[in-house]
N, C-alpha and C. Protein backbone atom coordinates (compact mmCIF):
# COMPACT_ATOMS: atom_id res chain seq x y z
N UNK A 1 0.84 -1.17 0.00
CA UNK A 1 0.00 0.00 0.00
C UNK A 1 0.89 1.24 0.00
N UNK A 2 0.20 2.50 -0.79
CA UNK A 2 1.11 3.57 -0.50
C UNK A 2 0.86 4.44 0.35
N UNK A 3 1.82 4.72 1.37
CA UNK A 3 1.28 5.91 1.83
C UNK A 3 1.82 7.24 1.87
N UNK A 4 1.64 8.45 2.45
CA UNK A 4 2.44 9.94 1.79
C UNK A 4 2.86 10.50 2.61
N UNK A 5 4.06 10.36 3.18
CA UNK A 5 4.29 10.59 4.46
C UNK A 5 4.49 12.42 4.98
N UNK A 6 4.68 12.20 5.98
CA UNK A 6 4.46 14.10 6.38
C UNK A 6 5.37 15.26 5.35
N UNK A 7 6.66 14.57 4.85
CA UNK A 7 7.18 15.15 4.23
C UNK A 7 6.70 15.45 2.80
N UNK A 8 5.61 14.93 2.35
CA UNK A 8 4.85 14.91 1.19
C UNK A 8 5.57 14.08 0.23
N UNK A 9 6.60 13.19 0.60
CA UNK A 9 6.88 11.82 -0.85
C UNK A 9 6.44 10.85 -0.25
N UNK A 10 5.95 10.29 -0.99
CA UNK A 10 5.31 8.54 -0.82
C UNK A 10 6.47 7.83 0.37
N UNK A 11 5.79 7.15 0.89
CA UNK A 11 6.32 5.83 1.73
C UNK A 11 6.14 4.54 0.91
N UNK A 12 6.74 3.75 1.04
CA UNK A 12 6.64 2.48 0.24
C UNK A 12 6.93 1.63 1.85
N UNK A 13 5.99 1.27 2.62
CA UNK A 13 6.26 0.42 3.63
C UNK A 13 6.12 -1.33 3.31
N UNK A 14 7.28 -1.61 3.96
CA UNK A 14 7.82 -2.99 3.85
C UNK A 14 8.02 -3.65 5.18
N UNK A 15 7.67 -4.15 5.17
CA UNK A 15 7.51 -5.45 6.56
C UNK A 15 8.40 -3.94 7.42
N UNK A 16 7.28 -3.25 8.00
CA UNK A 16 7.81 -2.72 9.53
C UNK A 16 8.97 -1.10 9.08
N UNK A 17 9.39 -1.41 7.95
CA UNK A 17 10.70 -0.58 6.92
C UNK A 17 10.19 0.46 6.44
N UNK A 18 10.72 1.69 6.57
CA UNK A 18 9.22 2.89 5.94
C UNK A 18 10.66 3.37 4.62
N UNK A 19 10.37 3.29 3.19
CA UNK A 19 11.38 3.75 2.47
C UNK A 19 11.02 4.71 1.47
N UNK A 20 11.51 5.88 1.23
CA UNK A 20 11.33 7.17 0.26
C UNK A 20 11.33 6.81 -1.07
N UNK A 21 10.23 6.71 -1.65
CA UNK A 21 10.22 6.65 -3.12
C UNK A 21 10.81 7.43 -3.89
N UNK A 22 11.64 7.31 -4.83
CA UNK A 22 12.38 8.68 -5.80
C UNK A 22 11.08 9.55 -6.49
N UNK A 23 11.48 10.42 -6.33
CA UNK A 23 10.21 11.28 -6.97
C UNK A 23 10.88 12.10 -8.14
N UNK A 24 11.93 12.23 -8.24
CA UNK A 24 12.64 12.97 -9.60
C UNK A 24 12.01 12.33 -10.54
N UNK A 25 11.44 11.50 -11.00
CA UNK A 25 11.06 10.75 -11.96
C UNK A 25 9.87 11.59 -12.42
N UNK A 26 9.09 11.13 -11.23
CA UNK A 26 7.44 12.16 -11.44
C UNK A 26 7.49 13.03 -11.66
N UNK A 27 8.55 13.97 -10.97
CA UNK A 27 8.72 15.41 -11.10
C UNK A 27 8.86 15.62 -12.77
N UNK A 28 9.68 15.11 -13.33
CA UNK A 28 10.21 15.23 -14.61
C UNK A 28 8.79 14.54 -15.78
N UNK A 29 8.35 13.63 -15.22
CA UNK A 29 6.79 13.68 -16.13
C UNK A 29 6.14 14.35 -16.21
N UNK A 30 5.62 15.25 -14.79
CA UNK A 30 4.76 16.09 -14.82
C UNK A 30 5.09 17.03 -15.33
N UNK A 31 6.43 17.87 -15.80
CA UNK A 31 7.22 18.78 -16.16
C UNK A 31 6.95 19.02 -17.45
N UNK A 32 6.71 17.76 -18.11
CA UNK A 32 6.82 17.25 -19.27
C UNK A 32 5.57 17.65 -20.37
N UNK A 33 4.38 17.23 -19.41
CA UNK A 33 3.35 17.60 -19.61
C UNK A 33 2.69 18.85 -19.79
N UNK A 34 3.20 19.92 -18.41
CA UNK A 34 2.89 21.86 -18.70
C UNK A 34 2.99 22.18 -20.21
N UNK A 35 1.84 22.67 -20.40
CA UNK A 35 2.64 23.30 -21.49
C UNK A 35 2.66 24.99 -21.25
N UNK A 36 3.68 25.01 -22.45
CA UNK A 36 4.22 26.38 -22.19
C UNK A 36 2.98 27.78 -22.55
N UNK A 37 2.90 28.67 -21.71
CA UNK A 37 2.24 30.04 -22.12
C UNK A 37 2.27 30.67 -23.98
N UNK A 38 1.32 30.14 -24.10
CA UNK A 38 1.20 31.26 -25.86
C UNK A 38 2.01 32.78 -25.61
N UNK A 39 3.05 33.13 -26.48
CA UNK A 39 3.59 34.15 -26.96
C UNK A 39 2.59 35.39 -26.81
N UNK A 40 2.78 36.71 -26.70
CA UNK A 40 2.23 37.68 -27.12
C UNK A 40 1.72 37.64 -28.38
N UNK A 41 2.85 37.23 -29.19
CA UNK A 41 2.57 37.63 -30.69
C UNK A 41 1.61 36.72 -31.20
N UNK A 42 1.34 35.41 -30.11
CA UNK A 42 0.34 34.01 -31.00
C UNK A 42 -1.28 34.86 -30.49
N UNK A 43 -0.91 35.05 -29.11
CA UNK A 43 -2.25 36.15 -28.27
C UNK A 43 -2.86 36.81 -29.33
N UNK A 44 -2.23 37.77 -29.50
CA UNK A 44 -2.99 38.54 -30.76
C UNK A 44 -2.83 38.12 -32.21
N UNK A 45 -2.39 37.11 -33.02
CA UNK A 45 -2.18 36.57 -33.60
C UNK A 45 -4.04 36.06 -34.01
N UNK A 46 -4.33 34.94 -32.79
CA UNK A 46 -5.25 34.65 -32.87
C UNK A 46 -6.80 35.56 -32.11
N UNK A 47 -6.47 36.86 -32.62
CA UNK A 47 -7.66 37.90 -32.14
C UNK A 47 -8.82 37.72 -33.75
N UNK A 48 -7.59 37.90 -34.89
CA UNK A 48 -8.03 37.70 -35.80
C UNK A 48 -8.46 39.09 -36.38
N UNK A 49 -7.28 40.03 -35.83
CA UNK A 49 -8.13 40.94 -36.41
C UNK A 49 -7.60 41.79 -38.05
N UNK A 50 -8.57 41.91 -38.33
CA UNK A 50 -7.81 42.11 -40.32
C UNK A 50 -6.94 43.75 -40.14
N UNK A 51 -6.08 43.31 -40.82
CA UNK A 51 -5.45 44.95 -41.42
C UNK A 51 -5.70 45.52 -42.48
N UNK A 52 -6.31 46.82 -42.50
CA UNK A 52 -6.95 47.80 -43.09
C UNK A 52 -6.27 47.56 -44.52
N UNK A 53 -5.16 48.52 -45.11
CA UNK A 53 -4.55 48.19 -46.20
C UNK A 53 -3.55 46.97 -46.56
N UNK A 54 -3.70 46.01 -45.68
CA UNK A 54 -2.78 44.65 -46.28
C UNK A 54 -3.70 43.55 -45.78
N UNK A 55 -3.14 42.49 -46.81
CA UNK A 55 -4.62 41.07 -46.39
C UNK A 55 -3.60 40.33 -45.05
N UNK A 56 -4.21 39.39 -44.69
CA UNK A 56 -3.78 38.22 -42.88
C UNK A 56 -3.61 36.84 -44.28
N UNK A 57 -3.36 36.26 -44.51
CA UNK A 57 -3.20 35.09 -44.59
C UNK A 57 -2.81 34.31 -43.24
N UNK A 58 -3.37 33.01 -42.94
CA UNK A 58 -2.96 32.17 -42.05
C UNK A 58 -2.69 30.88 -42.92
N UNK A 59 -1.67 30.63 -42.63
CA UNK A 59 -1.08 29.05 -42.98
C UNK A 59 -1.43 28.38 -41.85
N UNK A 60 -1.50 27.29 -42.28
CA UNK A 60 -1.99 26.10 -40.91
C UNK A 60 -1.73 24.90 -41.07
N UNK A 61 -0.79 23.93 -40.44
CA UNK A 61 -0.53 22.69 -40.79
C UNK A 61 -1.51 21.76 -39.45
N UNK A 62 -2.14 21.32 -39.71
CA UNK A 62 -3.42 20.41 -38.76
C UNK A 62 -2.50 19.88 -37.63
N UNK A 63 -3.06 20.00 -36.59
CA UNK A 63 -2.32 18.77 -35.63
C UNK A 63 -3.13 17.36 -35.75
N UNK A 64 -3.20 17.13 -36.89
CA UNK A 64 -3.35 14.98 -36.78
C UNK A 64 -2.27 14.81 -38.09
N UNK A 65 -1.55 13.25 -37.02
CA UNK A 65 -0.53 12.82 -37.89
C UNK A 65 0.90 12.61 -37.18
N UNK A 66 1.44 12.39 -37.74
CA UNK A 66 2.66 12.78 -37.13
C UNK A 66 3.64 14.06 -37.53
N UNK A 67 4.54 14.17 -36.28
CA UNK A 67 5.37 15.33 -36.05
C UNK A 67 6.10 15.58 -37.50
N UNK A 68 5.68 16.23 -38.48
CA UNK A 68 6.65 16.46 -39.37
C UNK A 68 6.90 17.96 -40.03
N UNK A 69 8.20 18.25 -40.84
CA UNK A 69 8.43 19.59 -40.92
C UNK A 69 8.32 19.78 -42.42
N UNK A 70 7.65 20.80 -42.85
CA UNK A 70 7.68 21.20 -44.18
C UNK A 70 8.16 22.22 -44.67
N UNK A 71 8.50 23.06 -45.47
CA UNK A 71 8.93 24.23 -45.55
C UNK A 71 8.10 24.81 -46.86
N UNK A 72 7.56 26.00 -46.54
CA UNK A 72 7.39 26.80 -47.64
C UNK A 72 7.74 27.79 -47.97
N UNK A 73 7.48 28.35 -49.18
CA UNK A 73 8.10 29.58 -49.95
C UNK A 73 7.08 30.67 -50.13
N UNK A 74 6.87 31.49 -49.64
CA UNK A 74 5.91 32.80 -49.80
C UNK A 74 6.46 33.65 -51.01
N UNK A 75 5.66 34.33 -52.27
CA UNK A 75 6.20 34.85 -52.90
C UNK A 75 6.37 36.13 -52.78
N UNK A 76 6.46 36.61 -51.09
CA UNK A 76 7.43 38.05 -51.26
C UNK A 76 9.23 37.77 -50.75
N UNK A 77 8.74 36.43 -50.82
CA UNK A 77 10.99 35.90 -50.79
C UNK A 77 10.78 35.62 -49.21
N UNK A 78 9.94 35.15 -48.36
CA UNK A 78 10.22 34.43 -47.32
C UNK A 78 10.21 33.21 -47.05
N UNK A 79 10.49 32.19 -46.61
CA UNK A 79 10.54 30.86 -46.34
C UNK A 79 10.51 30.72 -44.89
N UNK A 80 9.29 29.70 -44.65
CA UNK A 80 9.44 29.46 -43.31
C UNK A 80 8.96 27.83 -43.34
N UNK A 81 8.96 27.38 -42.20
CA UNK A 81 8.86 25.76 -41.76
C UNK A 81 8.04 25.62 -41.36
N UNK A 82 7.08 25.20 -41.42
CA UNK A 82 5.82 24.79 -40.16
C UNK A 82 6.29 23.45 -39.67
N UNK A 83 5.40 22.96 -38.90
CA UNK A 83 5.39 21.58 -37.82
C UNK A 83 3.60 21.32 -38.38
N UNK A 84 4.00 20.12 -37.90
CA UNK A 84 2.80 19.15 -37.39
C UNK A 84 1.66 20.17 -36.04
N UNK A 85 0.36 20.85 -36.17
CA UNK A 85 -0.17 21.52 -35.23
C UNK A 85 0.79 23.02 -35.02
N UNK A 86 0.84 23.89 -36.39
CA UNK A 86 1.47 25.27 -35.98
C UNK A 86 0.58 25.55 -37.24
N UNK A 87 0.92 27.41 -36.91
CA UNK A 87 0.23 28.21 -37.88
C UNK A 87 1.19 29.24 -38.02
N UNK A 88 1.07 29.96 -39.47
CA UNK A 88 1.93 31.33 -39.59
C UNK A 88 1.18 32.21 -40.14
N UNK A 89 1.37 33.35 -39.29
CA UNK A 89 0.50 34.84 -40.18
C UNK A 89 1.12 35.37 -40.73
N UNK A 90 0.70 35.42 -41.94
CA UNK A 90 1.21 36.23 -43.35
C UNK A 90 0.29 37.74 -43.42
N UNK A 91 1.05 38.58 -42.80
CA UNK A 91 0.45 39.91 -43.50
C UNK A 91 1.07 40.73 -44.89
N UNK A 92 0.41 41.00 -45.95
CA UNK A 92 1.01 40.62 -47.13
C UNK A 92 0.00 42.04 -48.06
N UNK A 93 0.79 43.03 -48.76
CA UNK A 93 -0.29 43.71 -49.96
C UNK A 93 -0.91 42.87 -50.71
N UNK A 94 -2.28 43.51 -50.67
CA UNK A 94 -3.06 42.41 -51.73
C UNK A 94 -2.55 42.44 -52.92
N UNK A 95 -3.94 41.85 -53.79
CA UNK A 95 -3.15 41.27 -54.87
C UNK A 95 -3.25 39.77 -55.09
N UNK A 96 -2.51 39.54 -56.07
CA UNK A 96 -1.99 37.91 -56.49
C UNK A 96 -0.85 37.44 -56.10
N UNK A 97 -0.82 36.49 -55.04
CA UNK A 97 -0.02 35.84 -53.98
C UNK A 97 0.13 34.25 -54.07
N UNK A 98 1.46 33.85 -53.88
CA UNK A 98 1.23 32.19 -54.14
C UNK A 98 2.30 32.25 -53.38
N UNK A 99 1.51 30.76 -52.81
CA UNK A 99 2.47 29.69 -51.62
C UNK A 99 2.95 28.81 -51.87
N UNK A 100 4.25 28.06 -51.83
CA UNK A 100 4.13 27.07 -52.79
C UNK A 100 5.08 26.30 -51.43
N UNK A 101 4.68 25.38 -51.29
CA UNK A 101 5.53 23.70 -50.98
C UNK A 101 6.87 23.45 -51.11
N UNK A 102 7.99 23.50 -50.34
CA UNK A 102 9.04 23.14 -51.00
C UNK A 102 9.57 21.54 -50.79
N UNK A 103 8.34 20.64 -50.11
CA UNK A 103 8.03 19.42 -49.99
C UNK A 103 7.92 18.15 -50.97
N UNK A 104 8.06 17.54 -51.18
CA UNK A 104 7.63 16.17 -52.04
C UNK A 104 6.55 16.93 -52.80
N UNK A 105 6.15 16.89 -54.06
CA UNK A 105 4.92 16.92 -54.73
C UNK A 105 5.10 18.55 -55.52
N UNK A 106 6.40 19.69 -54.71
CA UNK A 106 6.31 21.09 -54.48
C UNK A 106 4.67 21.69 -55.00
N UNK A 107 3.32 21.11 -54.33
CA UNK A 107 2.36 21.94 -54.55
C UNK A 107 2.46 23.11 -54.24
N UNK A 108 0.95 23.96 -55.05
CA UNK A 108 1.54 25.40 -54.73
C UNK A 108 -0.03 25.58 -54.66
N UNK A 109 0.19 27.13 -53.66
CA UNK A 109 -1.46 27.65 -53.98
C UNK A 109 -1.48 29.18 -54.68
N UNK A 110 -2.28 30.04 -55.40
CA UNK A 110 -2.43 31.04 -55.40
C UNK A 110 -3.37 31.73 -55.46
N UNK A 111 -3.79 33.12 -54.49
CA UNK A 111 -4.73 33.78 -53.93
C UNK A 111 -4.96 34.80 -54.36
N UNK A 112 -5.97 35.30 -54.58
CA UNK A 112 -6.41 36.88 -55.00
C UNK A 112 -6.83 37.43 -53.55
N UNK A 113 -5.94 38.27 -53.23
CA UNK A 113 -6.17 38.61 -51.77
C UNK A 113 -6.28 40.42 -52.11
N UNK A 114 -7.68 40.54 -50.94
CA UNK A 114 -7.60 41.88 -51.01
C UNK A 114 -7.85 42.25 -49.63
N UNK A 115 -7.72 44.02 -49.53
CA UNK A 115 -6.53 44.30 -48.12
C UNK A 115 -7.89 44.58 -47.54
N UNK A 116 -7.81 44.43 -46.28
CA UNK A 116 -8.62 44.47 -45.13
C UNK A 116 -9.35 43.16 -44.40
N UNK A 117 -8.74 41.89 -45.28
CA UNK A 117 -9.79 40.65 -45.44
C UNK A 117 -8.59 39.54 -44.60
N UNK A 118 -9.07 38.54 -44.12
CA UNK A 118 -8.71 37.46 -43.43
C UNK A 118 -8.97 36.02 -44.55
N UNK A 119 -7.62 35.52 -44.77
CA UNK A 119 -7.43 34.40 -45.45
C UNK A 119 -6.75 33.57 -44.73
N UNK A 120 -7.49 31.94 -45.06
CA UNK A 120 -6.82 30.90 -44.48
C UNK A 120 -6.56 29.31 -45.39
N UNK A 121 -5.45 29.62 -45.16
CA UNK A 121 -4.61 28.45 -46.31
C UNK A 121 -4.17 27.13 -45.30
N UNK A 122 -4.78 25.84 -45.54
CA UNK A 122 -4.17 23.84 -44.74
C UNK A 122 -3.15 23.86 -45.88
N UNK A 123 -2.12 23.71 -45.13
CA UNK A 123 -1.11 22.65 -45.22
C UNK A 123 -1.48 21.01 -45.11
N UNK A 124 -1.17 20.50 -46.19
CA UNK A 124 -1.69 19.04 -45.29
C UNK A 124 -1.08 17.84 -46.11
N UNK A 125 -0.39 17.37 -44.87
CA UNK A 125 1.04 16.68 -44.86
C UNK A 125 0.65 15.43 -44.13
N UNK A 126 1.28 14.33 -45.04
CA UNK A 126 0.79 13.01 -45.10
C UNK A 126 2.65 12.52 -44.79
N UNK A 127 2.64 11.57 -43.78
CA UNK A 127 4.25 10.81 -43.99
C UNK A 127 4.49 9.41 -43.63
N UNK A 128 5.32 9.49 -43.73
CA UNK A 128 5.89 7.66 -43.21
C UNK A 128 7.43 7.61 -42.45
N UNK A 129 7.58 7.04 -41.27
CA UNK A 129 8.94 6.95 -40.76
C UNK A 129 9.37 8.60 -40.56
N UNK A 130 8.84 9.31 -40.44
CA UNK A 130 9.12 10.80 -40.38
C UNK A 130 9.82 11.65 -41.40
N UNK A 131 9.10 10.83 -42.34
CA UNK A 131 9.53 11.68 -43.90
C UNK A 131 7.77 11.98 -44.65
N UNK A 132 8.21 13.05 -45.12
CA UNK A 132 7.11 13.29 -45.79
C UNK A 132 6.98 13.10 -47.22
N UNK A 133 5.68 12.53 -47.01
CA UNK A 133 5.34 12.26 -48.47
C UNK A 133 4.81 12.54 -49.22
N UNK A 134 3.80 13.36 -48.94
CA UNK A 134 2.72 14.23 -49.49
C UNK A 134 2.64 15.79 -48.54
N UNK A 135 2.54 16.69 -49.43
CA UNK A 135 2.21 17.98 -48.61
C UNK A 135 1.45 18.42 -49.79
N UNK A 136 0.17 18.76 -49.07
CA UNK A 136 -0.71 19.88 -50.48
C UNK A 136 -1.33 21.21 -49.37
N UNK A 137 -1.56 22.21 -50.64
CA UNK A 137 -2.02 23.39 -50.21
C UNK A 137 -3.40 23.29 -50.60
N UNK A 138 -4.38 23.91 -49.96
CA UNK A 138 -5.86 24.50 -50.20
C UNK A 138 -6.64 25.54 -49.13
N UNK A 139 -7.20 26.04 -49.91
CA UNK A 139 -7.85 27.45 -49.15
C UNK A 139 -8.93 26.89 -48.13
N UNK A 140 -9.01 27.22 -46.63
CA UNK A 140 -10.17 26.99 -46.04
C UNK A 140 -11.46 28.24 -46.01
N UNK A 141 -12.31 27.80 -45.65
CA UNK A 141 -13.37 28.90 -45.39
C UNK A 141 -13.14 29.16 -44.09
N UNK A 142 -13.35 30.66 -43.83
CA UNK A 142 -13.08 31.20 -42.64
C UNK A 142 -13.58 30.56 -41.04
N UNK A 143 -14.68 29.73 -41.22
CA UNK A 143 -14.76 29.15 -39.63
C UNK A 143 -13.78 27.80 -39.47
N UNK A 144 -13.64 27.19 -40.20
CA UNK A 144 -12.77 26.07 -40.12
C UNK A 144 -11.24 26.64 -40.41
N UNK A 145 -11.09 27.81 -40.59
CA UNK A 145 -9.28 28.35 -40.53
C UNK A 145 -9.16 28.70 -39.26
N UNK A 146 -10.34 29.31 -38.70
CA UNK A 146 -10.18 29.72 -37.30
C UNK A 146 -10.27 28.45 -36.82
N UNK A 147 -11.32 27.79 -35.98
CA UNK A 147 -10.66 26.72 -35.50
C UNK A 147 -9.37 26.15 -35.17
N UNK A 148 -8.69 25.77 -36.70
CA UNK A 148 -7.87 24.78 -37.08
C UNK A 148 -6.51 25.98 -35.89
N UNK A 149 -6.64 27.14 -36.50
CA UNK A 149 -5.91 28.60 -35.84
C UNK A 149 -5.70 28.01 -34.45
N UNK A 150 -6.94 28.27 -33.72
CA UNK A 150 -7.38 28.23 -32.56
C UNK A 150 -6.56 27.24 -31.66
N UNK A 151 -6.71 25.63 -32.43
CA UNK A 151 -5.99 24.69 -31.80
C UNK A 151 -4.62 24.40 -32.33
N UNK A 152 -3.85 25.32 -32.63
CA UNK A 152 -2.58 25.08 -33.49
C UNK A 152 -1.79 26.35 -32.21
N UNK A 153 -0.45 26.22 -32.55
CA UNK A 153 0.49 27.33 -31.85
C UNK A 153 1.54 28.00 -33.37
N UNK A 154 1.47 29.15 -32.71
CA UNK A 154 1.98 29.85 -33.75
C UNK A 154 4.07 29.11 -34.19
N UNK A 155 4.25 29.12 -35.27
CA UNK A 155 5.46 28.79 -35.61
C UNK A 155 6.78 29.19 -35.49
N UNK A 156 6.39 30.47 -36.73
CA UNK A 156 8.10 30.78 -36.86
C UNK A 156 8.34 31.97 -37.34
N UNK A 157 9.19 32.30 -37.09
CA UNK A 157 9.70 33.72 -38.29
C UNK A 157 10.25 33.05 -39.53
N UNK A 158 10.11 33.93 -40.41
CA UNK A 158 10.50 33.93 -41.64
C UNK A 158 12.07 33.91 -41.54
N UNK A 159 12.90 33.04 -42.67
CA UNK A 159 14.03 33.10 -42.88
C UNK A 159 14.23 34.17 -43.91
């Protein structure tokens, strides 16, 4: 039986023997588990709120699947990586805009974006053994970008 002794770590009693369970172990699971505070920048990130003269694009790679990294190419010359469950905000002059894959398949998307408006672009990345094998782009409709937003953490800066 366990019991928790005054010092607050478990007892493991043995015929009459009272002995201290290691608790570094637990400590380091439970540690494991916190997760960390959203950024400022993911905070308002996900307010969602549009900018007047430039469009929001959100990229979004789903969290189902496994952990994998993709990289794309924005055509004002940035490149960034998403993960498995991240998102990136693209604030961008409207216009005609394309995203393209630099993944297996290099799909690409391109948008007629105009300024004051909220756009949301899935990533969606298929793999095996932690290689990817498929990555495609497509436009979501705005309640399912939010969502997907919602339960994702923001990524990366641009290289």
């Amino acid at each position: 039986m366990l019991w928790l002794s005054l010092t607050g770590l478990p007892d493991l009693r043995q015929g009459g023997h009272t002995r201290k369970a290691p608790t570094t172990g637990l400590a380091l699971i439970l540690a494991a588990c916190a997760q960390i505070p959203p950024s400022p920048q993911e905070i308002e990130a996900k307010k969602f709120v549009p900018v007047a003269d430039h469009a929001v694009v959100y990229i979004v790679q789903g969290a189902v699947g496994p952990t994998l990294a993709v990289g794309l190419e924005l055509d004002d010359g940035k490149q960034i990586t998403t993960w498995t469950g991240t998102f990136y905000r693209w604030v961008v002059n409207p216009g005609s805009r394309r995203i393209e894959n630099t993944a297996p398949l290099n799909d690409s998307i391109t948008l007629q974006l105009e300024a004051g408006k909220l756009y949301f672009v899935e990533q969606w990345v298929t793999g095996w053994r932690g290689s990817v094998t498929n990555s495609r782009l497509h436009q979501l409709d705005e309640q399912t970008g939010r969502q997907m937003v919602r339960t994702s953490t923001l990524c990366c800066s641009p290289n």
